[in-house]
PDB file of N, CA and C in Angstrom:
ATOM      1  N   UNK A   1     -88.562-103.197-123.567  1.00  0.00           N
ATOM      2  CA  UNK A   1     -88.313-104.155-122.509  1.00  0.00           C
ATOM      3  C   UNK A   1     -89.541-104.266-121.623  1.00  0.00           C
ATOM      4  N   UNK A   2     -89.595-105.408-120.960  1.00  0.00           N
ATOM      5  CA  UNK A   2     -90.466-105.515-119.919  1.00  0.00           C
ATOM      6  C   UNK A   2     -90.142-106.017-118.819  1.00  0.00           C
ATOM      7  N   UNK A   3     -91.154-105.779-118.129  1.00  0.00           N
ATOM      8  CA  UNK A   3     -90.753-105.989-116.128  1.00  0.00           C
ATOM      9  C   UNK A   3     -91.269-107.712-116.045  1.00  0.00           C
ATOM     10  N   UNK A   4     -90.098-108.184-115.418  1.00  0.00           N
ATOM     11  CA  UNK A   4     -90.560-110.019-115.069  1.00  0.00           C
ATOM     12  C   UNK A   4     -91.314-109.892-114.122  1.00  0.00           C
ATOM     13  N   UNK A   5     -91.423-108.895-113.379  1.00  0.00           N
ATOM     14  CA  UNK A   5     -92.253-108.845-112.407  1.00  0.00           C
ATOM     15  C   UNK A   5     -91.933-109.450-111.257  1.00  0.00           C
ATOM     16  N   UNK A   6     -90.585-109.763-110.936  1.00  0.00           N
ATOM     17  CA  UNK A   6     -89.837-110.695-109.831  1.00  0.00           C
ATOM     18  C   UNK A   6     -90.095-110.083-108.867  1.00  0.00           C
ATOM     19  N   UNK A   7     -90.239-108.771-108.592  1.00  0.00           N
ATOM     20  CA  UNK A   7     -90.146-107.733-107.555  1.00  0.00           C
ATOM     21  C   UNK A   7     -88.797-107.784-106.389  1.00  0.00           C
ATOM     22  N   UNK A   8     -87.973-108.371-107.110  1.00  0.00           N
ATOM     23  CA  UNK A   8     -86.599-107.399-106.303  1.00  0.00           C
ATOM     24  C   UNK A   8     -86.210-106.825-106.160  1.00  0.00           C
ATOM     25  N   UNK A   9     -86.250-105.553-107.144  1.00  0.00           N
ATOM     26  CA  UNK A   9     -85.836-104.548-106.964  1.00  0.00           C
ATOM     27  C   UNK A   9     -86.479-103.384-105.975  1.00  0.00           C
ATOM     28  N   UNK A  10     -88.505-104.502-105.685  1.00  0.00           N
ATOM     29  CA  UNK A  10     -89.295-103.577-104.966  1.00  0.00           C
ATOM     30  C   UNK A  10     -88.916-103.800-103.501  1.00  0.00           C
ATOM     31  N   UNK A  11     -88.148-105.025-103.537  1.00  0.00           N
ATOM     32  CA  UNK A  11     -87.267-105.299-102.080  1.00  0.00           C
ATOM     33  C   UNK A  11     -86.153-104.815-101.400  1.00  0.00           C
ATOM     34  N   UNK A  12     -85.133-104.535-102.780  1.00  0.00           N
ATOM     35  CA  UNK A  12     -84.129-103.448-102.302  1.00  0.00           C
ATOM     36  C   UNK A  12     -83.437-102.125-102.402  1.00  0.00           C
ATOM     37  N   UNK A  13     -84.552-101.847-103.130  1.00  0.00           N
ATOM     38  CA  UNK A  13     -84.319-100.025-103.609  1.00  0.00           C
ATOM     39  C   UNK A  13     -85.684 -99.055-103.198  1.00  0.00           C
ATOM     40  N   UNK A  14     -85.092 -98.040-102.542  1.00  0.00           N
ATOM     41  CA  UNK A  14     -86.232 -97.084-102.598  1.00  0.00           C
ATOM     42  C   UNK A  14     -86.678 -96.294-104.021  1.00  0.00           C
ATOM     43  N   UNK A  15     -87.954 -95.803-103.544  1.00  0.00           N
ATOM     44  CA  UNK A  15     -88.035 -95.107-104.793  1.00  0.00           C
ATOM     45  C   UNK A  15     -88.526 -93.644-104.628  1.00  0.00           C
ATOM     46  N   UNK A  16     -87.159 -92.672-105.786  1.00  0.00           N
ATOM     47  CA  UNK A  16     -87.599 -91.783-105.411  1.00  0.00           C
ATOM     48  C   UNK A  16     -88.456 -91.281-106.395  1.00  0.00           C
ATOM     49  N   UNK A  17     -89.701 -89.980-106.188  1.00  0.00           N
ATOM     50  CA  UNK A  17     -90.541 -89.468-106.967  1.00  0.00           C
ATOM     51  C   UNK A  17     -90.129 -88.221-107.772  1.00  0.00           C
ATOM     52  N   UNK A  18     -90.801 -88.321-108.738  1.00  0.00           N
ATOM     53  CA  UNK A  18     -90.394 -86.997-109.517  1.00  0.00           C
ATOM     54  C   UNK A  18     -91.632 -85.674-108.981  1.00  0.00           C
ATOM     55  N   UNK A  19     -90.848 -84.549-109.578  1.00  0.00           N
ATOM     56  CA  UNK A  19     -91.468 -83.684-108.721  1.00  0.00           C
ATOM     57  C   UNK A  19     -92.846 -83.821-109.100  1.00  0.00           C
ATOM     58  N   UNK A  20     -93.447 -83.983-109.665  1.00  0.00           N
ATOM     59  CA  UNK A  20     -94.638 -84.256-110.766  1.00  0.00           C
ATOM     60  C   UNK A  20     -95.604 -85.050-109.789  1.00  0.00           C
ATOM     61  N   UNK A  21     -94.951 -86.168-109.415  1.00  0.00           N
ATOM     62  CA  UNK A  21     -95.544 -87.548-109.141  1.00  0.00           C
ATOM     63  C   UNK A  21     -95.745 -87.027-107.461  1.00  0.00           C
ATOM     64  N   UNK A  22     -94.680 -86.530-106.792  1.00  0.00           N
ATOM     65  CA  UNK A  22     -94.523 -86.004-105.677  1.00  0.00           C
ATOM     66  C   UNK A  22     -95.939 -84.881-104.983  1.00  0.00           C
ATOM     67  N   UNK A  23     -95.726 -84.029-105.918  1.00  0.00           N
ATOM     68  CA  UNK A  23     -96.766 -83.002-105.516  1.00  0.00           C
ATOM     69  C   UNK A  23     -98.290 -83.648-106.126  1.00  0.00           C
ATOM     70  N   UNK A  24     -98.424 -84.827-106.324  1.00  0.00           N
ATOM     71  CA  UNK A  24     -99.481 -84.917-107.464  1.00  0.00           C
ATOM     72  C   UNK A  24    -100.145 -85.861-105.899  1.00  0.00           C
ATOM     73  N   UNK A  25     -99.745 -86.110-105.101  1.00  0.00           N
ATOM     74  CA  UNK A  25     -99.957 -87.039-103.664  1.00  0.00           C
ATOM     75  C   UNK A  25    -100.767 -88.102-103.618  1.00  0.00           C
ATOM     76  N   UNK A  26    -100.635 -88.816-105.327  1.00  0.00           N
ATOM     77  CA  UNK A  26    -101.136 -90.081-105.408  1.00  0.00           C
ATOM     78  C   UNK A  26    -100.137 -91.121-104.684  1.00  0.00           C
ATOM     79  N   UNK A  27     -99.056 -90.843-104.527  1.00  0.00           N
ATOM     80  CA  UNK A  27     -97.933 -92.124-103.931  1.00  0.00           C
ATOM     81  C   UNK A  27     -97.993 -91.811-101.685  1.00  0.00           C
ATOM     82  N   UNK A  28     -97.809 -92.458-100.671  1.00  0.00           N
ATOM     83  CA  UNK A  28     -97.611 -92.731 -99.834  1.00  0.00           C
ATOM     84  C   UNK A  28     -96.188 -92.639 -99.668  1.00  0.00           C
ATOM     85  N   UNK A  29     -95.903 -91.176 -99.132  1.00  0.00           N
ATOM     86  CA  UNK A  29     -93.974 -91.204 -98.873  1.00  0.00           C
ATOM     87  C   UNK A  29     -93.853 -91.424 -97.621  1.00  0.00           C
ATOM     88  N   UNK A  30     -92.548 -91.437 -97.535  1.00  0.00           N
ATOM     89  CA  UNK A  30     -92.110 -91.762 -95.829  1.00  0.00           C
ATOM     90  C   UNK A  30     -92.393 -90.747 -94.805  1.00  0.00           C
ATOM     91  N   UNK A  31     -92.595 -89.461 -95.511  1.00  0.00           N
ATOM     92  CA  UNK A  31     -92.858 -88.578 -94.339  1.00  0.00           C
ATOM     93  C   UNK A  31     -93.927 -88.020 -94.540  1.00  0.00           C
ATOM     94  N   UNK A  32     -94.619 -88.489 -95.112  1.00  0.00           N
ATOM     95  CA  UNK A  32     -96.079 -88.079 -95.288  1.00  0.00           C
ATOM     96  C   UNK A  32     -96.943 -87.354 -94.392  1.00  0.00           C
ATOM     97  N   UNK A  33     -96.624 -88.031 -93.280  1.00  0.00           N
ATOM     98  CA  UNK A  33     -97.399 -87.674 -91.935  1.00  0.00           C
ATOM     99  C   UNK A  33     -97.085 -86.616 -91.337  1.00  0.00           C
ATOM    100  N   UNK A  34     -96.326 -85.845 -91.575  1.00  0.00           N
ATOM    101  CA  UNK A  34     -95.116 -84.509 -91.314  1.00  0.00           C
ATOM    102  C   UNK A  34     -95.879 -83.596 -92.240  1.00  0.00           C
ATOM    103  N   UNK A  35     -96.409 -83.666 -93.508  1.00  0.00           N
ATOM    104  CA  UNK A  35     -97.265 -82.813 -94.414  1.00  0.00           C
ATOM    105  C   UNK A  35     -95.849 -83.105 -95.968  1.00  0.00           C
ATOM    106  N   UNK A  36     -96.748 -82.344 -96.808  1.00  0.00           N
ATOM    107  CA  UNK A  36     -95.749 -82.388 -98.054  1.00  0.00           C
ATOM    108  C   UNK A  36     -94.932 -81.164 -97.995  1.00  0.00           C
ATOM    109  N   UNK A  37     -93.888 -81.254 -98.562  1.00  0.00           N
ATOM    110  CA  UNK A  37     -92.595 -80.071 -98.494  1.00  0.00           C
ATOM    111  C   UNK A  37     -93.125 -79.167-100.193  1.00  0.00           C
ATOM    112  N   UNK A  38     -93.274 -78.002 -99.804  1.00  0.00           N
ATOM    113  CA  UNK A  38     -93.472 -77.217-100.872  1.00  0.00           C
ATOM    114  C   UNK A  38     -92.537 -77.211-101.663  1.00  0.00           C
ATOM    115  N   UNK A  39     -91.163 -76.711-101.381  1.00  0.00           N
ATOM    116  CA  UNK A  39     -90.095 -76.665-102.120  1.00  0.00           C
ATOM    117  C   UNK A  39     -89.274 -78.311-102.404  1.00  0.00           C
ATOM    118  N   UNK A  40     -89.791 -78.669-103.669  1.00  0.00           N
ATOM    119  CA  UNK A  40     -89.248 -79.731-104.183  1.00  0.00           C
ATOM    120  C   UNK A  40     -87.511 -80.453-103.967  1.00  0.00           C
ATOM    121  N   UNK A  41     -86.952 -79.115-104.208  1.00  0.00           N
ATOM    122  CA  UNK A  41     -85.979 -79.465-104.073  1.00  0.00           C
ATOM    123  C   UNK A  41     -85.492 -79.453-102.189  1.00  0.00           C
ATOM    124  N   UNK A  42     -86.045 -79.340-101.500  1.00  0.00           N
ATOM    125  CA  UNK A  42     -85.801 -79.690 -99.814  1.00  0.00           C
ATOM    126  C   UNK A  42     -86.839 -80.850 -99.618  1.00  0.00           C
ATOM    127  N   UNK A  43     -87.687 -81.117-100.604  1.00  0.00           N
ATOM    128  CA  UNK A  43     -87.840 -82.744-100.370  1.00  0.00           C
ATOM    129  C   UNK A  43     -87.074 -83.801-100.656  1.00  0.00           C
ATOM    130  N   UNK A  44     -86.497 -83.181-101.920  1.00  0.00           N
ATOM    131  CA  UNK A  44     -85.734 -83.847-102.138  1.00  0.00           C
ATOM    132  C   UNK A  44     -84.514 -84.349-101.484  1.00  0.00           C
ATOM    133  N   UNK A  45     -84.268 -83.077-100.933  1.00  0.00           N
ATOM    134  CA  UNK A  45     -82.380 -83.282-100.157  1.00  0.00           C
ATOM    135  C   UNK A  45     -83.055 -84.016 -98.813  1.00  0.00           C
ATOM    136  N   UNK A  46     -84.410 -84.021 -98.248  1.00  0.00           N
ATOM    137  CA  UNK A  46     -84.621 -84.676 -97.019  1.00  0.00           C
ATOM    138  C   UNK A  46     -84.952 -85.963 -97.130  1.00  0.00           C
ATOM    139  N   UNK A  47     -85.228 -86.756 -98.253  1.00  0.00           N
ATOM    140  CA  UNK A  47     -86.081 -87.753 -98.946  1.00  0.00           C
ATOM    141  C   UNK A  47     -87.486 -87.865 -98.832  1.00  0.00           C
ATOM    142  N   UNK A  48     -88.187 -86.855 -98.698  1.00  0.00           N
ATOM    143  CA  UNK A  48     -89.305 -86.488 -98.574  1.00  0.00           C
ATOM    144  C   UNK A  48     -90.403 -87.033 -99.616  1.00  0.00           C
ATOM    145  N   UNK A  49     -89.566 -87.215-100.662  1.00  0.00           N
ATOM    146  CA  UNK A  49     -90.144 -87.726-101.823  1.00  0.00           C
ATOM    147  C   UNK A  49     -89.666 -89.089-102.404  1.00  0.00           C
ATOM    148  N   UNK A  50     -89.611 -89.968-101.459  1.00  0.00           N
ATOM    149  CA  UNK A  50     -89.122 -91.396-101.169  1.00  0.00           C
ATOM    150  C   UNK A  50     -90.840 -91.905-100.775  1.00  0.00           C
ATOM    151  N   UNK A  51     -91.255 -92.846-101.502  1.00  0.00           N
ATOM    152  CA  UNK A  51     -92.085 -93.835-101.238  1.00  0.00           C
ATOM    153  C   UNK A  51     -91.747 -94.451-100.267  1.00  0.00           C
ATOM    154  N   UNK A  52     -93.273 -95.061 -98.947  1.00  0.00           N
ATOM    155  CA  UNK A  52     -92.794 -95.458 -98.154  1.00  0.00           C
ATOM    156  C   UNK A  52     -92.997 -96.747 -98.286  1.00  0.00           C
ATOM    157  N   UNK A  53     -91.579 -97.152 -97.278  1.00  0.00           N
ATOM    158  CA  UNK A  53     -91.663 -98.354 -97.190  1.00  0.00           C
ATOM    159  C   UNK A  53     -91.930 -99.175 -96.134  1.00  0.00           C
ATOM    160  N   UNK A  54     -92.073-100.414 -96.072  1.00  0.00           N
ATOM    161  CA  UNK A  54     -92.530-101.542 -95.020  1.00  0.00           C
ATOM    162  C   UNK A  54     -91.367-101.761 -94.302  1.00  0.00           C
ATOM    163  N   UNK A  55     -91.852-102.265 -92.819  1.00  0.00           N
ATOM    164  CA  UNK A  55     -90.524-102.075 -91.337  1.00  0.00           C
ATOM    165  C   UNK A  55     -89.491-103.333 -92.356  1.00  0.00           C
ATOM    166  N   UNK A  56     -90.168-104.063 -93.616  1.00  0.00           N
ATOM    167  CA  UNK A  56     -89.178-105.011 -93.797  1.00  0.00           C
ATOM    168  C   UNK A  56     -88.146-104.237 -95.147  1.00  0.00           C
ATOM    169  N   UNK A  57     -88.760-103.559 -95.198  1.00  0.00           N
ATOM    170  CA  UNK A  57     -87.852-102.474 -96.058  1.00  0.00           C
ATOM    171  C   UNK A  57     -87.936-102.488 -97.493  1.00  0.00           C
ATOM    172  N   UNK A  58     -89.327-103.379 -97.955  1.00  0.00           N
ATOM    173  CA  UNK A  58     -89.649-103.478 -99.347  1.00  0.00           C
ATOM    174  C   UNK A  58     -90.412-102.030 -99.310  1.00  0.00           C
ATOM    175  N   UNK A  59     -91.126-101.787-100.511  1.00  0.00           N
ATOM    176  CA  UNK A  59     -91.901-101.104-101.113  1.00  0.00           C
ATOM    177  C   UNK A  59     -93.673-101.132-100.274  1.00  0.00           C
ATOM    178  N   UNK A  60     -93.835-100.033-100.099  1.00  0.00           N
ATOM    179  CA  UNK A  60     -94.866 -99.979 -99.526  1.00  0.00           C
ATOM    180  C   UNK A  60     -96.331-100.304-100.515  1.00  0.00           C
ATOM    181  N   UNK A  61     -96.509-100.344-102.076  1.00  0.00           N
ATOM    182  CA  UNK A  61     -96.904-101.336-102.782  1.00  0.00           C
ATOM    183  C   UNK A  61     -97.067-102.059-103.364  1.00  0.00           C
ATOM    184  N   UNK A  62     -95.756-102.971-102.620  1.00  0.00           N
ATOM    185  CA  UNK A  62     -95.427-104.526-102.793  1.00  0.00           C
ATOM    186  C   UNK A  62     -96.794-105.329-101.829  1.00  0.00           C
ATOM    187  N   UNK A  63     -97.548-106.327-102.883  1.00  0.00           N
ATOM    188  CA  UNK A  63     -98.411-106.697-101.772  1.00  0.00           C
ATOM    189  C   UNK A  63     -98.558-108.091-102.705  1.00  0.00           C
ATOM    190  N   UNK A  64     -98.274-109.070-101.738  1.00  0.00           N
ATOM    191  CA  UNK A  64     -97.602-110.618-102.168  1.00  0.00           C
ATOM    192  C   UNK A  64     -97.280-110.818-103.596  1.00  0.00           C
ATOM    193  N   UNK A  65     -95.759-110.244-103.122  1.00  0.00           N
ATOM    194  CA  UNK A  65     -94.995-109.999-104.102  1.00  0.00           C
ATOM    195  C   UNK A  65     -95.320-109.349-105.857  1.00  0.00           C
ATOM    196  N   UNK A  66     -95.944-108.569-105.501  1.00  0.00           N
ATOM    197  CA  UNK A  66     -96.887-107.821-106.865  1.00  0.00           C
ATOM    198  C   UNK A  66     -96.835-106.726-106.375  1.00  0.00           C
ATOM    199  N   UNK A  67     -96.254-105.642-107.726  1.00  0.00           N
ATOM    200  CA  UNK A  67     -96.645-104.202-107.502  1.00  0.00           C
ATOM    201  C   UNK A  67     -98.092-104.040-107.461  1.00  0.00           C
ATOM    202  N   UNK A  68     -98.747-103.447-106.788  1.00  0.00           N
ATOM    203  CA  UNK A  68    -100.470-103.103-106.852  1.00  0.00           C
ATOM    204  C   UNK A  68    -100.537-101.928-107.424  1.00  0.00           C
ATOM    205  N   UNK A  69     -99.335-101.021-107.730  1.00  0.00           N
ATOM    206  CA  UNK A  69     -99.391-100.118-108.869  1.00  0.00           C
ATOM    207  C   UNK A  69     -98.927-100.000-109.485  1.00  0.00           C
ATOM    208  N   UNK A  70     -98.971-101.216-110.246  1.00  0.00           N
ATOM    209  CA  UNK A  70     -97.868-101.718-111.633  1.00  0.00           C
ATOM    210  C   UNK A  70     -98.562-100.790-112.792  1.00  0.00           C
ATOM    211  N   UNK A  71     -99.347-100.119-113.087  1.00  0.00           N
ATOM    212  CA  UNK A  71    -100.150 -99.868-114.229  1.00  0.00           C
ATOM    213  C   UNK A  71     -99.904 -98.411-113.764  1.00  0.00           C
ATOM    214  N   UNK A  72     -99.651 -97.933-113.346  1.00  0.00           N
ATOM    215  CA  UNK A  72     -99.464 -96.220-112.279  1.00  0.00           C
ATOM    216  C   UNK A  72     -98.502 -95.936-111.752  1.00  0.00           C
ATOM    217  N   UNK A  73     -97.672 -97.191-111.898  1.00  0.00           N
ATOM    218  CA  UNK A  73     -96.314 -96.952-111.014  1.00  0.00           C
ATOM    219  C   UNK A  73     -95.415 -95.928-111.383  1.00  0.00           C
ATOM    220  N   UNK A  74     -94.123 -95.177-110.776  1.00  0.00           N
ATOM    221  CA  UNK A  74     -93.620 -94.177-110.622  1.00  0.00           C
ATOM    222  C   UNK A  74     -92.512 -94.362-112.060  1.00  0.00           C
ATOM    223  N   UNK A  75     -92.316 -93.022-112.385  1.00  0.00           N
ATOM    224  CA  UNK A  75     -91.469 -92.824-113.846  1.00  0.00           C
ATOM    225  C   UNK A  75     -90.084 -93.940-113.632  1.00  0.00           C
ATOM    226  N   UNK A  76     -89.277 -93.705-112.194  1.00  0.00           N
ATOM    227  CA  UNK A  76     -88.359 -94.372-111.685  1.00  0.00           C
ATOM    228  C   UNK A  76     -88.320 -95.633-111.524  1.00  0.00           C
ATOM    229  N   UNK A  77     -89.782 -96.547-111.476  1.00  0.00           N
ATOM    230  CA  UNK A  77     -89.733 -97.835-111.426  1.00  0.00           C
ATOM    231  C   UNK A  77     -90.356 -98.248-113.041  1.00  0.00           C
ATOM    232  N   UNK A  78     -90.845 -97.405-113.953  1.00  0.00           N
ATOM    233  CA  UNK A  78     -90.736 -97.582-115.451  1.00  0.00           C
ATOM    234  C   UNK A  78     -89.628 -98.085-115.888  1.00  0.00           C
ATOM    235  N   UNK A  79     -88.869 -97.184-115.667  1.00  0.00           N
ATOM    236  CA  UNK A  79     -87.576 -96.782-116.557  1.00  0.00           C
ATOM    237  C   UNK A  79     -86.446 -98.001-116.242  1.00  0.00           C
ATOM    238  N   UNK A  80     -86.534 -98.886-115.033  1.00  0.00           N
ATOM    239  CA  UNK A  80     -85.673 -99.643-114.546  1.00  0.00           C
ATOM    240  C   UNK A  80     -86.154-101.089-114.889  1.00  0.00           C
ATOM    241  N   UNK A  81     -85.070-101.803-115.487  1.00  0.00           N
ATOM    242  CA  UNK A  81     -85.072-103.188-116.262  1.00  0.00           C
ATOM    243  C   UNK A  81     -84.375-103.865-115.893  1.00  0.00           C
ATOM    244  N   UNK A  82     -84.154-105.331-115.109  1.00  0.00           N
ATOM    245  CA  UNK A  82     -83.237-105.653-114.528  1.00  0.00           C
ATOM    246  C   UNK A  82     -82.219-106.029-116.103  1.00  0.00           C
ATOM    247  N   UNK A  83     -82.885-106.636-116.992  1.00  0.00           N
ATOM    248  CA  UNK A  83     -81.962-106.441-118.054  1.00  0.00           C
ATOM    249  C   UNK A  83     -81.816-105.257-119.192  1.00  0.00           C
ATOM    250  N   UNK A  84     -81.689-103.977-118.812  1.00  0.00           N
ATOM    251  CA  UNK A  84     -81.097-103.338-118.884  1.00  0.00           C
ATOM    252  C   UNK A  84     -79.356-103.118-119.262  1.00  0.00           C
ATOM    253  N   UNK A  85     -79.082-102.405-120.316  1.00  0.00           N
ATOM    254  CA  UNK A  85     -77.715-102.365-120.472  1.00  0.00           C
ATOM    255  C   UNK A  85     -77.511-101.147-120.291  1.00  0.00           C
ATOM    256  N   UNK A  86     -78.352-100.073-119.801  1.00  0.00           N
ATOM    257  CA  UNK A  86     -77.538 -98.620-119.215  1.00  0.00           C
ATOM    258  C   UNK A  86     -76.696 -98.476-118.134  1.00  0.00           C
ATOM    259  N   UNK A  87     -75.380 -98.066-118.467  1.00  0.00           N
ATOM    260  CA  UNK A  87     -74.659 -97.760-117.001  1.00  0.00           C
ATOM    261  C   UNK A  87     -75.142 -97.436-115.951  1.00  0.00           C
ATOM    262  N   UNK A  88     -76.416 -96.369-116.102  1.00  0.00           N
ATOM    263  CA  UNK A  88     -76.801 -95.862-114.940  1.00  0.00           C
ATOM    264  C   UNK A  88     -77.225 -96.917-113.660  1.00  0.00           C
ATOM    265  N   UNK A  89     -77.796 -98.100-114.373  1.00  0.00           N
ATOM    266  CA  UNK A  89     -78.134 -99.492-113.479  1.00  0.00           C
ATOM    267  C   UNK A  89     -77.200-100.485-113.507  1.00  0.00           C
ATOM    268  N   UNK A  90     -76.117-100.439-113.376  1.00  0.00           N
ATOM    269  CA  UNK A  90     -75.300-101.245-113.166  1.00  0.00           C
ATOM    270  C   UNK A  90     -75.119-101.610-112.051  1.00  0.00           C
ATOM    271  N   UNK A  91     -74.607-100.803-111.095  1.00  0.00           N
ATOM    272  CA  UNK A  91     -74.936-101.191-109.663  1.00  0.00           C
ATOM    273  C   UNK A  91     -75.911-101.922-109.342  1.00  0.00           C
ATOM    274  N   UNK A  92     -77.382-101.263-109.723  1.00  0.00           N
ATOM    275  CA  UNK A  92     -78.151-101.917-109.278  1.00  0.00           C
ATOM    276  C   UNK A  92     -78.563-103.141-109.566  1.00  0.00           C
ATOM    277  N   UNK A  93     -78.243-103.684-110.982  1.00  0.00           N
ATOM    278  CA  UNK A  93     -78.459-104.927-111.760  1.00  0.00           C
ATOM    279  C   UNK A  93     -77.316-105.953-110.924  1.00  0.00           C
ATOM    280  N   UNK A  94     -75.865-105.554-110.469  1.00  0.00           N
ATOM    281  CA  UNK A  94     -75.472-106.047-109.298  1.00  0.00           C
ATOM    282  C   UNK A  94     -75.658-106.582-108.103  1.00  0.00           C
ATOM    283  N   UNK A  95     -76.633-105.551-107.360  1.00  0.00           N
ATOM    284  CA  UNK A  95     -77.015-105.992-106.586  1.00  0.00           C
ATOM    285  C   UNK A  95     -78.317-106.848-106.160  1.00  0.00           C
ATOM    286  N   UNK A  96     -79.222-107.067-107.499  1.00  0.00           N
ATOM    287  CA  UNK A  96     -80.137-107.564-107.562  1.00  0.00           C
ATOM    288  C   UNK A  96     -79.621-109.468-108.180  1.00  0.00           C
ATOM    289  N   UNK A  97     -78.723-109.119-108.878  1.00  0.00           N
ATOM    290  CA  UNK A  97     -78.103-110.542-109.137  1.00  0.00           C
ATOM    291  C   UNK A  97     -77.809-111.325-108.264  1.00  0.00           C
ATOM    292  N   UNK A  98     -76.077-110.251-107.260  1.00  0.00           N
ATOM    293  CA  UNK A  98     -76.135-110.859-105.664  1.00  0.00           C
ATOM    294  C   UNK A  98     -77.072-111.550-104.560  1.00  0.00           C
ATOM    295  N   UNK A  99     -78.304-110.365-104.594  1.00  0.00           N
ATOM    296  CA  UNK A  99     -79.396-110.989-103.749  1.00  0.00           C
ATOM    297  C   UNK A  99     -80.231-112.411-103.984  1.00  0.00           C
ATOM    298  N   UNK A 100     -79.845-112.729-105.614  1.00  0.00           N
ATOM    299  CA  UNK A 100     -80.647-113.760-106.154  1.00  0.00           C
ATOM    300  C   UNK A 100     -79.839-115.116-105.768  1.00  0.00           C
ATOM    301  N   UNK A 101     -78.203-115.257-105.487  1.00  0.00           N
ATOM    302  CA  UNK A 101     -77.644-116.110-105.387  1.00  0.00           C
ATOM    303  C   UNK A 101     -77.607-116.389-104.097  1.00  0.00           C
ATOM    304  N   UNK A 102     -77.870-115.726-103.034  1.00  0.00           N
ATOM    305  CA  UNK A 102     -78.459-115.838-101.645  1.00  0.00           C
ATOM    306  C   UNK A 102     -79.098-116.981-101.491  1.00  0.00           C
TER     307      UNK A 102
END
């Protein structure tokens, strides 16, 4: 599959990092400025390892309407297809439909 590149989903989902991607401090998280959390898993439970995002609540590299790290981007925004038939995105393929009929 491939990404249409619509970037809605970079509009209404955060993204979280894997521990990999996290400690590796190529991505800009939300609490960045606080320092990185050693123990992965208390970044995790704090969202520490949430990419940050813009006061408008897209993706912090969403930049006119284009991932700018589409080629580097995170395992979590790989793996997600708006046409997709895994349960796991159902919701989200929901709510990206909804937002489109807006």
């Amino acid at each position: 599959m491939e990404c249409s590149q619509c970037s809605t989903c970079c509009k209404l989902f955060v993204v979280n990092l894997s521990e990999e991607e996290y400690k590796s401090k190529k991505y800009k998280t939300q609490f960045e400025s606080f320092g990185i959390v050693d123990d992965f898993e208390e970044a995790e439970l704090i969202g520490a390892n949430i990419i940050e995002q813009k006061p408008n609540g897209s993706c912090y590299y969403l930049i006119n309407n284009k991932c700018s790290i589409h080629k580097t981007k995170p395992v979590s925004c790989r793996n997600f297809f708006c046409s997709s038939k895994d349960k796991k995105f159902r919701e989200m393929i929901k709510t990206i439909k909804a937002s489109k009929r807006v």
